[in-house]
Every structure is written in C-alpha cells, then in structure tokens.
N, C-alpha and C. Protein backbone atom coordinates (compact mmCIF):
# COMPACT_ATOMS: atom_id res chain seq x y z
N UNK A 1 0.81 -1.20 0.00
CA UNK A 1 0.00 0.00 0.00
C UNK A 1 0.85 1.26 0.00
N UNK A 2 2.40 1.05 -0.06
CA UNK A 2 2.99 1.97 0.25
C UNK A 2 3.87 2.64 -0.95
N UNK A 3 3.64 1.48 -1.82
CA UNK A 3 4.34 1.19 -2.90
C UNK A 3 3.63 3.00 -3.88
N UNK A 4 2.49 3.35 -4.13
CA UNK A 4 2.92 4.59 -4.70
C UNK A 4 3.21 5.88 -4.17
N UNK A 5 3.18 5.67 -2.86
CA UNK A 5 3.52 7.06 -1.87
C UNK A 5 5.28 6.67 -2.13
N UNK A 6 5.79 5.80 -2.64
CA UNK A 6 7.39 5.49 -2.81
C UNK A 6 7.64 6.26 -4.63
N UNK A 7 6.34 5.71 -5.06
CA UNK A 7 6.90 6.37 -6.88
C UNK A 7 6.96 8.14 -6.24
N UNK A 8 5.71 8.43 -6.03
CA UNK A 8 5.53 9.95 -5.75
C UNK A 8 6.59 10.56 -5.17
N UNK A 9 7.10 9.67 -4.18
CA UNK A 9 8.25 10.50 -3.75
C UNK A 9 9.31 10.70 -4.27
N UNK A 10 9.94 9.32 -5.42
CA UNK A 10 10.95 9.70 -6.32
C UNK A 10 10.77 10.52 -7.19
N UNK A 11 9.45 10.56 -8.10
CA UNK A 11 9.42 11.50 -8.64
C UNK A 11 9.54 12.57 -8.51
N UNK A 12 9.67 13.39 -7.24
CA UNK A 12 9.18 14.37 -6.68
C UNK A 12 10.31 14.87 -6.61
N UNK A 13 11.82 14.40 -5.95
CA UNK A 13 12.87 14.19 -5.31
C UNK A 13 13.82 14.52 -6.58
N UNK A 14 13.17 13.24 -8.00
CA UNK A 14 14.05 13.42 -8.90
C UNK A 14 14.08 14.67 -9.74
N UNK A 15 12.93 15.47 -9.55
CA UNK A 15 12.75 16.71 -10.46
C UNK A 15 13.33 17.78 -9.60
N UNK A 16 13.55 17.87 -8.12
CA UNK A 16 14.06 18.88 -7.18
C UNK A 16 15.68 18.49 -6.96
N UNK A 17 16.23 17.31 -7.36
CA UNK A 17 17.14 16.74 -7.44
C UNK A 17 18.13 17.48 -8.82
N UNK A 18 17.46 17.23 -9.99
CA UNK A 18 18.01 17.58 -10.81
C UNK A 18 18.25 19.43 -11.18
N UNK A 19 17.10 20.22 -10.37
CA UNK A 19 17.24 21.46 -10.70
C UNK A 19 18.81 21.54 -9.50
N UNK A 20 18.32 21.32 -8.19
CA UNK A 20 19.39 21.62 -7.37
C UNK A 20 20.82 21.49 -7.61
N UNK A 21 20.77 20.31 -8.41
CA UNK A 21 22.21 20.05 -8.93
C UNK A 21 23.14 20.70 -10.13
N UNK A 22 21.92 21.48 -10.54
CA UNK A 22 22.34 22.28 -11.97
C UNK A 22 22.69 24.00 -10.91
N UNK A 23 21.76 24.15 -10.26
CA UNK A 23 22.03 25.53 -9.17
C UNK A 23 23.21 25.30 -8.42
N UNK A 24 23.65 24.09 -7.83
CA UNK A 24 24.65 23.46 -6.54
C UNK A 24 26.00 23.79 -7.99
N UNK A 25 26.14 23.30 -9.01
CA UNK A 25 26.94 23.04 -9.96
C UNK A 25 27.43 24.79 -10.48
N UNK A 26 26.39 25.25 -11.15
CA UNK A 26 26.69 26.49 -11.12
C UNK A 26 27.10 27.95 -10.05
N UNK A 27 26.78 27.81 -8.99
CA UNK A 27 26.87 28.44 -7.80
C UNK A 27 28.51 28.39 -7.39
N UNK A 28 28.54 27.11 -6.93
CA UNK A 28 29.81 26.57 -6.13
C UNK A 28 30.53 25.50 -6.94
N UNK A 29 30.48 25.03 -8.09
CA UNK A 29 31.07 24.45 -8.72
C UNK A 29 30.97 23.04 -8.80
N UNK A 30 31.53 21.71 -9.68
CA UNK A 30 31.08 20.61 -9.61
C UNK A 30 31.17 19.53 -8.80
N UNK A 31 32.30 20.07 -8.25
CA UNK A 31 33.06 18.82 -7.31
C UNK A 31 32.03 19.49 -5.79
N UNK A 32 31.60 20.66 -5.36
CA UNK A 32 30.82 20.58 -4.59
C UNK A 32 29.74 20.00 -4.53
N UNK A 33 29.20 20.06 -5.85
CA UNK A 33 27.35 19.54 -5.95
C UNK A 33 28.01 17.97 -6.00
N UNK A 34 28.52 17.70 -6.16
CA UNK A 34 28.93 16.07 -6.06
C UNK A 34 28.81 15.81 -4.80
N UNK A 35 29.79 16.60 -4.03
CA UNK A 35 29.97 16.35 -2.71
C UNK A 35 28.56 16.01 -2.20
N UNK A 36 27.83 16.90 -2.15
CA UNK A 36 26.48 16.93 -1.82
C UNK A 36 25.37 15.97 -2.32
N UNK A 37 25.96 15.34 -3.23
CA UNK A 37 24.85 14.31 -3.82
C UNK A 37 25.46 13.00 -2.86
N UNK A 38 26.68 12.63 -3.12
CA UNK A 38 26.93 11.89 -2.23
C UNK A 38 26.70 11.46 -0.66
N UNK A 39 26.86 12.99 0.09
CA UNK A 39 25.94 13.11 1.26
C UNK A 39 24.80 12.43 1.19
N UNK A 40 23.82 13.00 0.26
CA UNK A 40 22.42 12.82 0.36
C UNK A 40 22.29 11.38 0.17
N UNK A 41 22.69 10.52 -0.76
CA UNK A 41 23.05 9.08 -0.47
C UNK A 41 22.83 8.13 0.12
N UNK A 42 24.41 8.47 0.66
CA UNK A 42 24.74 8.12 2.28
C UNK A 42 23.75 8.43 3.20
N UNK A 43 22.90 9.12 3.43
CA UNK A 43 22.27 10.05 4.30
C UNK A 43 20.97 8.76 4.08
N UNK A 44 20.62 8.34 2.87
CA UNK A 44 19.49 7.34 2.29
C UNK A 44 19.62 6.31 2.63
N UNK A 45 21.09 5.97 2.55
CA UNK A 45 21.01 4.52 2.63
C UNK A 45 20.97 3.91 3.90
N UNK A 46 21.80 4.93 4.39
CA UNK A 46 21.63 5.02 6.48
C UNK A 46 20.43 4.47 6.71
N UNK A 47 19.43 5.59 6.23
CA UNK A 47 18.30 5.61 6.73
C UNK A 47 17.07 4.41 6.30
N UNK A 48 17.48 3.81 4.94
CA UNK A 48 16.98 2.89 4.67
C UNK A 48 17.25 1.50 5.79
N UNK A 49 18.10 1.63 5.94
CA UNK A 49 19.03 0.23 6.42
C UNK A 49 18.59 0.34 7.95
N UNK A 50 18.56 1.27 8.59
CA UNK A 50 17.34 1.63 9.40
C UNK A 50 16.44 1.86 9.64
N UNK A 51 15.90 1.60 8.62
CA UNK A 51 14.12 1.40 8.71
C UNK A 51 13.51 -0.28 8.18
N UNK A 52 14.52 -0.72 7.72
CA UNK A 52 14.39 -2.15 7.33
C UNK A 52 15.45 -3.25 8.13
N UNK A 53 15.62 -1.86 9.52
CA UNK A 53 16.70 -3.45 10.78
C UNK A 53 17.73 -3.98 10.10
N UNK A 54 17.97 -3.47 8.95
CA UNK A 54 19.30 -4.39 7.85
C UNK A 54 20.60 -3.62 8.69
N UNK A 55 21.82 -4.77 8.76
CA UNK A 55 23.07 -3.99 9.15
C UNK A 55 23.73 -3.26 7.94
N UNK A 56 24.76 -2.40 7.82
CA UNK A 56 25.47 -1.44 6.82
C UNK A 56 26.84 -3.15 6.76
N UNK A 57 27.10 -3.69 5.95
CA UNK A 57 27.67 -4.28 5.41
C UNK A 57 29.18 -3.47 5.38
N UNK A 58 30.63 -4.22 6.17
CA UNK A 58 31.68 -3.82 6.16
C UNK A 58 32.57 -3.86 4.84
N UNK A 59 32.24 -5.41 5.16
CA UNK A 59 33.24 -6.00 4.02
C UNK A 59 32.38 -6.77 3.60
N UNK A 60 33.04 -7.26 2.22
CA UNK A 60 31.62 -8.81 1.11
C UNK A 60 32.10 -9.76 1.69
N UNK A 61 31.56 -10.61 1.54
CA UNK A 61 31.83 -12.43 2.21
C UNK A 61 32.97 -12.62 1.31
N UNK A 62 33.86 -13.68 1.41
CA UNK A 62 34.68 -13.76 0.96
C UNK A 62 34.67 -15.61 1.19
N UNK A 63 34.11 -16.22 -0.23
CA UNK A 63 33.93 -17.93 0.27
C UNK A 63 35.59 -18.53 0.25
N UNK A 64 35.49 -19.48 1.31
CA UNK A 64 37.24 -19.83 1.06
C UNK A 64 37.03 -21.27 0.49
C-alpha cells in the first residue's frame, strides 16, 4: 500500500534533485554539488538500512 507514496516520492525528489544540482553546480562548482549528492546518499542509505533493521555491510563475504 505503500508502494505509490514510494513512486511519488521519487518523482518528486528526482525533479528537485536535478534542478538543485544544476544551481549546486553552477553556484559553487562541480566537485561541490557532487559532494552533496553523495551526502544525500549516504544520508538514504543510512536511513533505509534503518528502517528495514538491515546492518550497513563492512566487508563482502569472501567464500574460502
């Protein structure tokens, strides 16, 4: 049931996403708006991985 309050929100995200990054890019330059996308990310995936009890993964398995 949650599944289109999830489209709406990408959509939403991806159109405020893409202006910001063209303003973040022109303003302060590219390697900043990068910086900042990356934040935001990280900032997601945190928060995903905490909302679904999943641990943040160190290292990959490694079969011997």
């Amino acid at each position: 049931e949650l599944i289109p309050w999830a489209w709406a929100i990408n959509a939403f995200m991806t159109v405020v996403g893409s202006l910001l990054s063209v303003v973040l890019a022109l303003q302060y330059g590219f390697s900043r708006a990068l910086l900042v996308a990356v934040a935001f990310y990280l900032v997601a995936l945190v928060s995903m991985r905490a909302l679904t009890g999943q641990k943040l993964a160190t290292s990959p398995a490694v079969p011997s």
